[in-house]
PDB file of N, CA and C in Angstrom:
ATOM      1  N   UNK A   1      93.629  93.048 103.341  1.00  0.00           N
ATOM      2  CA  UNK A   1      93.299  93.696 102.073  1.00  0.00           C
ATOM      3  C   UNK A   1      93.430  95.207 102.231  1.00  0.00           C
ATOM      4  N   UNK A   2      93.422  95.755 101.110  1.00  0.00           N
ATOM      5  CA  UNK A   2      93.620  97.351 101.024  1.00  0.00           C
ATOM      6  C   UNK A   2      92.707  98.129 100.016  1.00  0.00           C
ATOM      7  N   UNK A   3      92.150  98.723  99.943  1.00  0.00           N
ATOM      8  CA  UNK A   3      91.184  99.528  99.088  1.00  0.00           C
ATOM      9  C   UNK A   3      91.998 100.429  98.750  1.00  0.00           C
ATOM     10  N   UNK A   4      92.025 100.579  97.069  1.00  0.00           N
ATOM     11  CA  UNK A   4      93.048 101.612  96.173  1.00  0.00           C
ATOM     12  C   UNK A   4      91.760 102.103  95.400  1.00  0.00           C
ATOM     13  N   UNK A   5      92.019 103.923  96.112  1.00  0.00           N
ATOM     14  CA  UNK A   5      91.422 104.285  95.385  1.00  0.00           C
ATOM     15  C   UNK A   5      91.815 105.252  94.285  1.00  0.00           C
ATOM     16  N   UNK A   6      91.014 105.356  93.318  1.00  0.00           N
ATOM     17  CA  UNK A   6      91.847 106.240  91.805  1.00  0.00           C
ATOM     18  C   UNK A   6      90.809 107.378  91.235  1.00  0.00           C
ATOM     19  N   UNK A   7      91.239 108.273  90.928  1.00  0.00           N
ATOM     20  CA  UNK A   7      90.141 109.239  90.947  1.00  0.00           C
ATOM     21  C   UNK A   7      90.927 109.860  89.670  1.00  0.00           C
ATOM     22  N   UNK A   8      90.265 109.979  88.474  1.00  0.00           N
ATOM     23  CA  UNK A   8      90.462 110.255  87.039  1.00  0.00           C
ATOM     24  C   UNK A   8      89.485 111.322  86.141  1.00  0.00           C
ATOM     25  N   UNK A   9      90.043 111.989  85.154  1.00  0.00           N
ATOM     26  CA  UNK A   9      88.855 112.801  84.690  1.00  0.00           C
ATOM     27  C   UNK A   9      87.882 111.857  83.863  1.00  0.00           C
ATOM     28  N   UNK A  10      87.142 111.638  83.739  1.00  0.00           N
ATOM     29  CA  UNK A  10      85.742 111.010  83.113  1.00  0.00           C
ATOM     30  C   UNK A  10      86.203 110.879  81.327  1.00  0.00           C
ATOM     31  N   UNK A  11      87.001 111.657  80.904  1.00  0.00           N
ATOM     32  CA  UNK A  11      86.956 111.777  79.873  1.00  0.00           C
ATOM     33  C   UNK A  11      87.825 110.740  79.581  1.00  0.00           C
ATOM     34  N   UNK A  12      88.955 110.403  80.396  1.00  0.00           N
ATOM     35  CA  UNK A  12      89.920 109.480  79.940  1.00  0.00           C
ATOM     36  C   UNK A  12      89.552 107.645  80.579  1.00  0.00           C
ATOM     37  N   UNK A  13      88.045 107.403  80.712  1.00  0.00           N
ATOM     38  CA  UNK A  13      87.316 106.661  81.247  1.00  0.00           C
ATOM     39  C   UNK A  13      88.087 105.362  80.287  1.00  0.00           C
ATOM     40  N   UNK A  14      87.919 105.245  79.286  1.00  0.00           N
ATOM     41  CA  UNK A  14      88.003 104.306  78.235  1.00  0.00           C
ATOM     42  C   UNK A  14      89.305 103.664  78.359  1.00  0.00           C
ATOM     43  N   UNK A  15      90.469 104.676  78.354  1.00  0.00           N
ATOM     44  CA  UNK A  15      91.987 103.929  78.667  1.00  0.00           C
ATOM     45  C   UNK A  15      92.155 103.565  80.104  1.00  0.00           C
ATOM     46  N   UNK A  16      91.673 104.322  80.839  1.00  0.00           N
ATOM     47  CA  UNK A  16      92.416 104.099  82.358  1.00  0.00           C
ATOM     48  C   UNK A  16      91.543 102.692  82.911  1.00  0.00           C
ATOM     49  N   UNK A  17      90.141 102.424  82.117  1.00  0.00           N
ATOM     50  CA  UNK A  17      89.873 101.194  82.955  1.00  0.00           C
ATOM     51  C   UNK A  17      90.404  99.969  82.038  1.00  0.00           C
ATOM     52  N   UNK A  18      90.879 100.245  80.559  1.00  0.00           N
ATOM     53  CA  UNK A  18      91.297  99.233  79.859  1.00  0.00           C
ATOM     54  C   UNK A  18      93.092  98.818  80.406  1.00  0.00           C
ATOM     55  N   UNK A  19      93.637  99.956  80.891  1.00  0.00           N
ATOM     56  CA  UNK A  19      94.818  99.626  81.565  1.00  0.00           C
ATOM     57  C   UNK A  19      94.761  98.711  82.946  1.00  0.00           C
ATOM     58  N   UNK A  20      93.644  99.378  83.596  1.00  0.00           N
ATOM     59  CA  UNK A  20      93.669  98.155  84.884  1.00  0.00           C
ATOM     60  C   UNK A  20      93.307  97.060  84.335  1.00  0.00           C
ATOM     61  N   UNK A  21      92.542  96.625  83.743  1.00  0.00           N
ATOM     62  CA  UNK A  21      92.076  95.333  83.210  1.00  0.00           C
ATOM     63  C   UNK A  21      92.996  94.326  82.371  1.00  0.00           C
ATOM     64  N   UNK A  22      93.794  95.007  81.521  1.00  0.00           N
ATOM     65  CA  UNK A  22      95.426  94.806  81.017  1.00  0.00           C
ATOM     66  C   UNK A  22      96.030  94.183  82.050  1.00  0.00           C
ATOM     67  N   UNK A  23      95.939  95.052  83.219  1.00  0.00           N
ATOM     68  CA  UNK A  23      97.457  94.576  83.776  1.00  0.00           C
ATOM     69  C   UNK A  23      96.625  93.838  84.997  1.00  0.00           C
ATOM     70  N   UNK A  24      95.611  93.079  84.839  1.00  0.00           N
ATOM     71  CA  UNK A  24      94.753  91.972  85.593  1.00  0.00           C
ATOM     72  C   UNK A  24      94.007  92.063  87.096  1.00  0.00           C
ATOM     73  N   UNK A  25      93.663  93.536  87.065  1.00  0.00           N
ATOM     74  CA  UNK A  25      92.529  94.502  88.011  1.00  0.00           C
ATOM     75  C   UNK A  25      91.642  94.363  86.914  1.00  0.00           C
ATOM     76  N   UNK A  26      90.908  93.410  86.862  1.00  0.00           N
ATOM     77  CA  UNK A  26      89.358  93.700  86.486  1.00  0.00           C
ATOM     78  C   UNK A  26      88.077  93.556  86.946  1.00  0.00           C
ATOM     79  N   UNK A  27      88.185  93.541  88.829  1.00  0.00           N
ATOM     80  CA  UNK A  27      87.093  93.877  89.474  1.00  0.00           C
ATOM     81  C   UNK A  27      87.562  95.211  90.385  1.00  0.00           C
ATOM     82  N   UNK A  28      86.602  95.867  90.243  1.00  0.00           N
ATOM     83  CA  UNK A  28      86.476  97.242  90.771  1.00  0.00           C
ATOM     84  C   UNK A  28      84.621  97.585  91.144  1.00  0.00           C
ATOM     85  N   UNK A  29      84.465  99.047  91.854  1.00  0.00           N
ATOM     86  CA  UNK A  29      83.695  99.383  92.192  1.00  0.00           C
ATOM     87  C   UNK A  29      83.998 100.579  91.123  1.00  0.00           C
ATOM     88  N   UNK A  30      83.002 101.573  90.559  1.00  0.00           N
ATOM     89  CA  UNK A  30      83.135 102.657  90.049  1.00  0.00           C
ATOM     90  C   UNK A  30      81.889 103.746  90.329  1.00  0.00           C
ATOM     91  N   UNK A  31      82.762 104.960  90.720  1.00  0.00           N
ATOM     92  CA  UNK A  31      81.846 105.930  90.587  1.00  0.00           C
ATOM     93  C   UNK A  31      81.783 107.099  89.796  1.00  0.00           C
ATOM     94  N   UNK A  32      80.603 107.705  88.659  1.00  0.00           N
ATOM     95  CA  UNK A  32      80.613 108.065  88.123  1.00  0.00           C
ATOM     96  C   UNK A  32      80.304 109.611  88.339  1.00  0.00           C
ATOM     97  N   UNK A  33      81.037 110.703  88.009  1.00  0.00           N
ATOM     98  CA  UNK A  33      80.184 111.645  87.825  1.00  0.00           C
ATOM     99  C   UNK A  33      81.298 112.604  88.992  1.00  0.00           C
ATOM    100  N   UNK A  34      82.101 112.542  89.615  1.00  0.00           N
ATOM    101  CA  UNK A  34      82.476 113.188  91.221  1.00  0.00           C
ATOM    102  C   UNK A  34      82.915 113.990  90.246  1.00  0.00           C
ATOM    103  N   UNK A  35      83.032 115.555  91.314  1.00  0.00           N
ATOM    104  CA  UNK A  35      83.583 116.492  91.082  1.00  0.00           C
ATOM    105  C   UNK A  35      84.649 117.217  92.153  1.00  0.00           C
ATOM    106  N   UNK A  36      84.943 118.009  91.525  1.00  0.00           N
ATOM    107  CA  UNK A  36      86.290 118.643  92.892  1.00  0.00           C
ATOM    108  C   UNK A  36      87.850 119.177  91.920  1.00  0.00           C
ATOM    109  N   UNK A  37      88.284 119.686  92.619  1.00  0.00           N
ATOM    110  CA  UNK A  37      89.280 120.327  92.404  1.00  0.00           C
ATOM    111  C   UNK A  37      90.474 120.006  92.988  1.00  0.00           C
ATOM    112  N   UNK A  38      91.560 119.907  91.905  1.00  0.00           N
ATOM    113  CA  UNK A  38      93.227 119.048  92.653  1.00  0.00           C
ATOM    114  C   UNK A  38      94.347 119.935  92.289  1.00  0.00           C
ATOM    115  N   UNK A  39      95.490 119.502  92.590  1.00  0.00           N
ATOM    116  CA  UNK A  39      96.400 120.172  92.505  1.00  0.00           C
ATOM    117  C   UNK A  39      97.150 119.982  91.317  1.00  0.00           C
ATOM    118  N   UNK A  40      96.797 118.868  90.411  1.00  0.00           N
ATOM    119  CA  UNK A  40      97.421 118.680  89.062  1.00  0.00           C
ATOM    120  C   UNK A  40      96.884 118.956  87.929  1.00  0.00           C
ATOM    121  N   UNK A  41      95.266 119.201  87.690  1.00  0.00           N
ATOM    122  CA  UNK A  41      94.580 119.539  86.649  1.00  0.00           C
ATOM    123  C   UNK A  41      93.762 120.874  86.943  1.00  0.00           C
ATOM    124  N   UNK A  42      93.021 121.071  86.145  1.00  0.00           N
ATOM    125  CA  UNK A  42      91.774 122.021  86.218  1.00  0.00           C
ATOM    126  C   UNK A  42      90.550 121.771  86.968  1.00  0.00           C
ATOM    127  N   UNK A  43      89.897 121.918  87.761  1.00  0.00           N
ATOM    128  CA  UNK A  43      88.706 121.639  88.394  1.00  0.00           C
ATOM    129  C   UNK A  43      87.941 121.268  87.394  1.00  0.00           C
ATOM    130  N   UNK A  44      87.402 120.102  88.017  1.00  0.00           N
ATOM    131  CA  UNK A  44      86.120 119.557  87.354  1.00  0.00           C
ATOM    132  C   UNK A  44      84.899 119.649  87.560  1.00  0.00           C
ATOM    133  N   UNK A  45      84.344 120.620  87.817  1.00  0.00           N
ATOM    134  CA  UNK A  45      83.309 120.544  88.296  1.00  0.00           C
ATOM    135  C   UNK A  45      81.519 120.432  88.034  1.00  0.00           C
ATOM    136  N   UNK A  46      81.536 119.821  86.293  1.00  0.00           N
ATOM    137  CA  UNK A  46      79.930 119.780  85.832  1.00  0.00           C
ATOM    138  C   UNK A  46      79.545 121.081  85.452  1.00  0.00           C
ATOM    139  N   UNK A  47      80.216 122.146  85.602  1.00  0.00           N
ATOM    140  CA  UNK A  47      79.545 123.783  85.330  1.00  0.00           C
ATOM    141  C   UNK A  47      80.312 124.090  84.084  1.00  0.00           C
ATOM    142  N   UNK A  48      79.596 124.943  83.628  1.00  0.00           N
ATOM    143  CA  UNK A  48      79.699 125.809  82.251  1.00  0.00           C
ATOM    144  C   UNK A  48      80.967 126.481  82.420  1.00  0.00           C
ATOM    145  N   UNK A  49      81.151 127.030  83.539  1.00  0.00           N
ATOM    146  CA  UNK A  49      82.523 127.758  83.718  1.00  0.00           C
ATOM    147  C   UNK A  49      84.013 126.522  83.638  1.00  0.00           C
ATOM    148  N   UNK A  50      83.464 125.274  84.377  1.00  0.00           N
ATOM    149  CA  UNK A  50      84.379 124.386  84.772  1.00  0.00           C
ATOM    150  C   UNK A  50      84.018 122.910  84.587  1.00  0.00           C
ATOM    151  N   UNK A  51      83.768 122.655  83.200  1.00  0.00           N
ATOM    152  CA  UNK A  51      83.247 121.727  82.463  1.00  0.00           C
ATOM    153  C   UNK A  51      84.056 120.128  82.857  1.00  0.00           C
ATOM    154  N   UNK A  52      83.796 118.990  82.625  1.00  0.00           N
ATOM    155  CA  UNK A  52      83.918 117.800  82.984  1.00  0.00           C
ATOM    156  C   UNK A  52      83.871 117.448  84.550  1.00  0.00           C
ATOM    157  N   UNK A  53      83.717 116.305  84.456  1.00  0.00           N
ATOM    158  CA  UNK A  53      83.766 115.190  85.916  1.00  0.00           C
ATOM    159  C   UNK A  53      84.662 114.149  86.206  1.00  0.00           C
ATOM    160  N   UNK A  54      85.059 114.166  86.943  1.00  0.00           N
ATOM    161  CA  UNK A  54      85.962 112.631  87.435  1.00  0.00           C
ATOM    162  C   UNK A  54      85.338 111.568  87.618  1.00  0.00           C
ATOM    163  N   UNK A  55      85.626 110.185  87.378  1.00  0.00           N
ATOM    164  CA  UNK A  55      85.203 108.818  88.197  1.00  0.00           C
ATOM    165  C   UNK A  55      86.166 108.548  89.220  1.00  0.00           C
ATOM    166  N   UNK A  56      85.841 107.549  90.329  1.00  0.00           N
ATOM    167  CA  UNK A  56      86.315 107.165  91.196  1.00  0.00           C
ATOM    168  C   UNK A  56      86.189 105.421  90.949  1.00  0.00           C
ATOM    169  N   UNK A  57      87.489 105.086  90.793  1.00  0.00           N
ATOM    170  CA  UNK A  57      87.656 103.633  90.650  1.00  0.00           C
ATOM    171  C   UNK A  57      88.058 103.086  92.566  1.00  0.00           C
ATOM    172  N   UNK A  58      87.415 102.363  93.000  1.00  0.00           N
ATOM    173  CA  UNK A  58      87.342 101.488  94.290  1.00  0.00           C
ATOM    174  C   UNK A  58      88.112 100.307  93.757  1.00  0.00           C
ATOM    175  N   UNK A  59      89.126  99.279  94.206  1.00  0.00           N
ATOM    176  CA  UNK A  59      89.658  98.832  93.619  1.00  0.00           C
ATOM    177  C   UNK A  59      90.334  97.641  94.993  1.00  0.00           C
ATOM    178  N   UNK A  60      89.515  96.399  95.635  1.00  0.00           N
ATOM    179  CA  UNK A  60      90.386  96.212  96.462  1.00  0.00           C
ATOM    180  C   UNK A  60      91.343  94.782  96.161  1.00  0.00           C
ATOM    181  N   UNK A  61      92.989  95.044  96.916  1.00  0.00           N
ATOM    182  CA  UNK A  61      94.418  94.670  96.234  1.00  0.00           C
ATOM    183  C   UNK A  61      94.784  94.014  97.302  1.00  0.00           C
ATOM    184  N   UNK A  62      95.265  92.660  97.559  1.00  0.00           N
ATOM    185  CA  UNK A  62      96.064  92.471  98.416  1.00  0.00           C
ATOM    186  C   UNK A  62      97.257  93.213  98.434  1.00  0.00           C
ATOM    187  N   UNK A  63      97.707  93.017  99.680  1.00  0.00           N
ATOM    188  CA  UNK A  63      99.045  94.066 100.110  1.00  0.00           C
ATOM    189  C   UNK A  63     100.419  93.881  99.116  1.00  0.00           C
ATOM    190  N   UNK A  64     100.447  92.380  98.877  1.00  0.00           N
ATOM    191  CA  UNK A  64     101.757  92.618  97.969  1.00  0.00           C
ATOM    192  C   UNK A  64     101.146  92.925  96.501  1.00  0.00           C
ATOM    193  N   UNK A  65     100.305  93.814  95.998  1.00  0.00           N
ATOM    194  CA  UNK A  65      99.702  93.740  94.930  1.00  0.00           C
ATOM    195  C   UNK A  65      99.946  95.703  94.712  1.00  0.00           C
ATOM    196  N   UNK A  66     100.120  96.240  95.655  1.00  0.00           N
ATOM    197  CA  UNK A  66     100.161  97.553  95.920  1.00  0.00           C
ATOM    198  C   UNK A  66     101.198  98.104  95.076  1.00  0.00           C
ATOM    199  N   UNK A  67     102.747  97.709  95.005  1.00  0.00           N
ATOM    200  CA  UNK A  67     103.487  98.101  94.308  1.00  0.00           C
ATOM    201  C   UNK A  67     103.306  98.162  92.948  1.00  0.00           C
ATOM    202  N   UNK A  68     102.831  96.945  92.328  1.00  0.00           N
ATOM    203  CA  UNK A  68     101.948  97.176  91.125  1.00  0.00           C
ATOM    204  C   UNK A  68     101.349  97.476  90.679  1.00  0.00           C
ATOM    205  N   UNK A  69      99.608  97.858  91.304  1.00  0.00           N
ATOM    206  CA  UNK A  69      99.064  98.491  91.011  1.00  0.00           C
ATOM    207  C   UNK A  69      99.110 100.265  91.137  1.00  0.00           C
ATOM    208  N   UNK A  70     100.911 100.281  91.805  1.00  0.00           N
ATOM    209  CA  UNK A  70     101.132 101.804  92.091  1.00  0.00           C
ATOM    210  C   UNK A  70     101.951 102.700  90.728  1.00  0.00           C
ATOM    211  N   UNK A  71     102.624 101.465  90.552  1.00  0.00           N
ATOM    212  CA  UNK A  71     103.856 101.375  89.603  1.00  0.00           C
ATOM    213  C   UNK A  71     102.401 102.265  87.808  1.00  0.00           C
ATOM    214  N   UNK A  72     101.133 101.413  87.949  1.00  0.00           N
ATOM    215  CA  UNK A  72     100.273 101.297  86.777  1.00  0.00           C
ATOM    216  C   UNK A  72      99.764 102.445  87.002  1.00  0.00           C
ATOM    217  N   UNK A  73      99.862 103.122  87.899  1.00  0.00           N
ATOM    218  CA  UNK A  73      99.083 104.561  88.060  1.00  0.00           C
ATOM    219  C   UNK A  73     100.631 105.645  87.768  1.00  0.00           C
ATOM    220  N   UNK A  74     101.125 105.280  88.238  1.00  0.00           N
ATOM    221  CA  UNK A  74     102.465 106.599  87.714  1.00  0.00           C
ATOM    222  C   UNK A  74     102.531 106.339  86.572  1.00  0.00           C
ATOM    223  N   UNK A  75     102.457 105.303  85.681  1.00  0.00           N
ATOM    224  CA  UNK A  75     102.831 105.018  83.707  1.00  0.00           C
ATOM    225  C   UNK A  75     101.426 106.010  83.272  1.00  0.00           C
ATOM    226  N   UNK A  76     100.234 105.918  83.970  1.00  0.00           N
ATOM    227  CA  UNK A  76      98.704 106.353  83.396  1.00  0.00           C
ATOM    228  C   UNK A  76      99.068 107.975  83.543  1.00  0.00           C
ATOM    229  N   UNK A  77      99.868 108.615  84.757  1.00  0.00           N
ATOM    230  CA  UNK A  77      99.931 109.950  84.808  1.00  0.00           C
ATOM    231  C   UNK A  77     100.630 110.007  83.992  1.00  0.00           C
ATOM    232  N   UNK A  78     101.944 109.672  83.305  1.00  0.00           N
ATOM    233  CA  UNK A  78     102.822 110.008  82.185  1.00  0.00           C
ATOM    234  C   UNK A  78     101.905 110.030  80.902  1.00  0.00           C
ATOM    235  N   UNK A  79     101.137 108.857  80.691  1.00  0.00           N
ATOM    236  CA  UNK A  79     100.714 108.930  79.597  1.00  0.00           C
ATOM    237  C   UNK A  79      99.056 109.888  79.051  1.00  0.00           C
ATOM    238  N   UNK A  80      98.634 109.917  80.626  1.00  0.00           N
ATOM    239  CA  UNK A  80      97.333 110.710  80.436  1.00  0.00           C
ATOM    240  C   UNK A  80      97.601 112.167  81.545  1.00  0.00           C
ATOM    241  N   UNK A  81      98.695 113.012  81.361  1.00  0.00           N
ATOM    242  CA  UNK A  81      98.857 113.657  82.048  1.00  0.00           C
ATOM    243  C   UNK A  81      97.919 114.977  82.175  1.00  0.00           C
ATOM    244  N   UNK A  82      96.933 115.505  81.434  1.00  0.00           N
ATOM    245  CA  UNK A  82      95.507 115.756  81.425  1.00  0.00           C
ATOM    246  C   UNK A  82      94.218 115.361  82.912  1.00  0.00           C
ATOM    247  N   UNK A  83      94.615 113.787  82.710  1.00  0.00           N
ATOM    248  CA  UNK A  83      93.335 113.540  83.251  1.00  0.00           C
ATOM    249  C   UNK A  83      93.186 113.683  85.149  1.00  0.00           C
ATOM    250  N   UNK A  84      94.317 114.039  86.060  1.00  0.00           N
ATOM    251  CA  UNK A  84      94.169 114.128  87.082  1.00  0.00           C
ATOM    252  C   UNK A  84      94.627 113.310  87.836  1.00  0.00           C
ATOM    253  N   UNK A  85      95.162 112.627  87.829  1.00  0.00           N
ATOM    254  CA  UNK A  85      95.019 110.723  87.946  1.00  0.00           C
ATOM    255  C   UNK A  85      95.374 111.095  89.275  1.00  0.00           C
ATOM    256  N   UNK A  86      94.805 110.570  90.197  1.00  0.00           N
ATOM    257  CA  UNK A  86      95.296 110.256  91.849  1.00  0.00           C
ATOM    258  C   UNK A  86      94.788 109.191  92.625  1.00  0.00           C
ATOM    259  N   UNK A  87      96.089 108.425  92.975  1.00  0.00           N
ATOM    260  CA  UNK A  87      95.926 107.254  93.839  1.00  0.00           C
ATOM    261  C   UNK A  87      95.750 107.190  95.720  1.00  0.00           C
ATOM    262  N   UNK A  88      94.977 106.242  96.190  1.00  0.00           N
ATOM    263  CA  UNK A  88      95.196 106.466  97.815  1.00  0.00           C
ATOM    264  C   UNK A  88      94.950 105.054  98.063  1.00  0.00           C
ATOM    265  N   UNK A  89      95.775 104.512  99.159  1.00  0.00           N
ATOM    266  CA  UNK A  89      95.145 103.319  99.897  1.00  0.00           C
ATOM    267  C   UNK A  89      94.584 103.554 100.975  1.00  0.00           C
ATOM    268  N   UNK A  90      93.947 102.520 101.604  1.00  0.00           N
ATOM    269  CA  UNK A  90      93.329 102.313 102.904  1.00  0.00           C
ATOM    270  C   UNK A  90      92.711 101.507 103.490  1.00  0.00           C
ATOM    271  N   UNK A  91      92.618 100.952 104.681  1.00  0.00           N
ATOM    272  CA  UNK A  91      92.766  99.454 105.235  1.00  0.00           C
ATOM    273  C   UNK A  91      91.078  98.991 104.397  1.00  0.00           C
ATOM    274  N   UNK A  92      90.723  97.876 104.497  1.00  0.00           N
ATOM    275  CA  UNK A  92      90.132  97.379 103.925  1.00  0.00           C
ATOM    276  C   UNK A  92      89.397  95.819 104.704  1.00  0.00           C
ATOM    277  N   UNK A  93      88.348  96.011 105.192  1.00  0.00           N
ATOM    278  CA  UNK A  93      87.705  94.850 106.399  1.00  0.00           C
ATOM    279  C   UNK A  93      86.578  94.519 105.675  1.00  0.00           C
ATOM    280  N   UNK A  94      86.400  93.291 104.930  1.00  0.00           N
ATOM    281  CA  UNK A  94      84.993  92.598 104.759  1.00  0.00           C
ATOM    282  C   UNK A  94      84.308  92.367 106.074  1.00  0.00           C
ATOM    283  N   UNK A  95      83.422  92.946 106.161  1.00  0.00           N
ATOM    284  CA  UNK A  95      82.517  92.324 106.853  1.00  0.00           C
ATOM    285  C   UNK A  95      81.501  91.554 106.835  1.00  0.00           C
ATOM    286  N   UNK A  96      80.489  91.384 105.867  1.00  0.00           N
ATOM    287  CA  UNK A  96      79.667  89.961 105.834  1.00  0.00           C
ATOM    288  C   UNK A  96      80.417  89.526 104.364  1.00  0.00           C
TER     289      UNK A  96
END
């Protein structure tokens, strides 16, 4: 397994989890509220100067599932090119 993670501005919460769920990712972990600064949007950081927050979607994919769920994150940056959108994998071990 692989843990995909997606890190989005908060504001575009409503489409980006109705797109994973569309295209048949509808278990995830989510975190609400992260802040930080990227190289494609404006910092998000909760302050008056630098208003909104990102979520972090946890998301784990079997391996041949990766191209697809990679393919659904480059259509979300075209279409929500605002919200930050950034993808990462990484190995992924259940343990109990």
């Amino acid at each position: 397994m692989k843990m995909f993670l997606v890190i989005y501005a908060e504001a575009s919460d409503e489409s980006i989890i109705g797109a994973f769920k569309s295209a048949g990712f509808k278990s995830y972990t989510k975190m609400h509220g992260a802040t930080g600064e990227g190289e494609e949007s404006e910092p998000k950081l909760g302050t008056h100067c630098w208003p909104g927050k990102n979520n972090a979607l946890f998301i784990g994919v079997h391996p041949e599932e990766i191209q697809h769920i990679s393919d659904l994150v480059r259509k979300l940056k075209v279409e929500h090119p605002r919200a930050g959108i950034r993808a990462f994998t990484f190995p992924m071990e259940e343990c109990i």
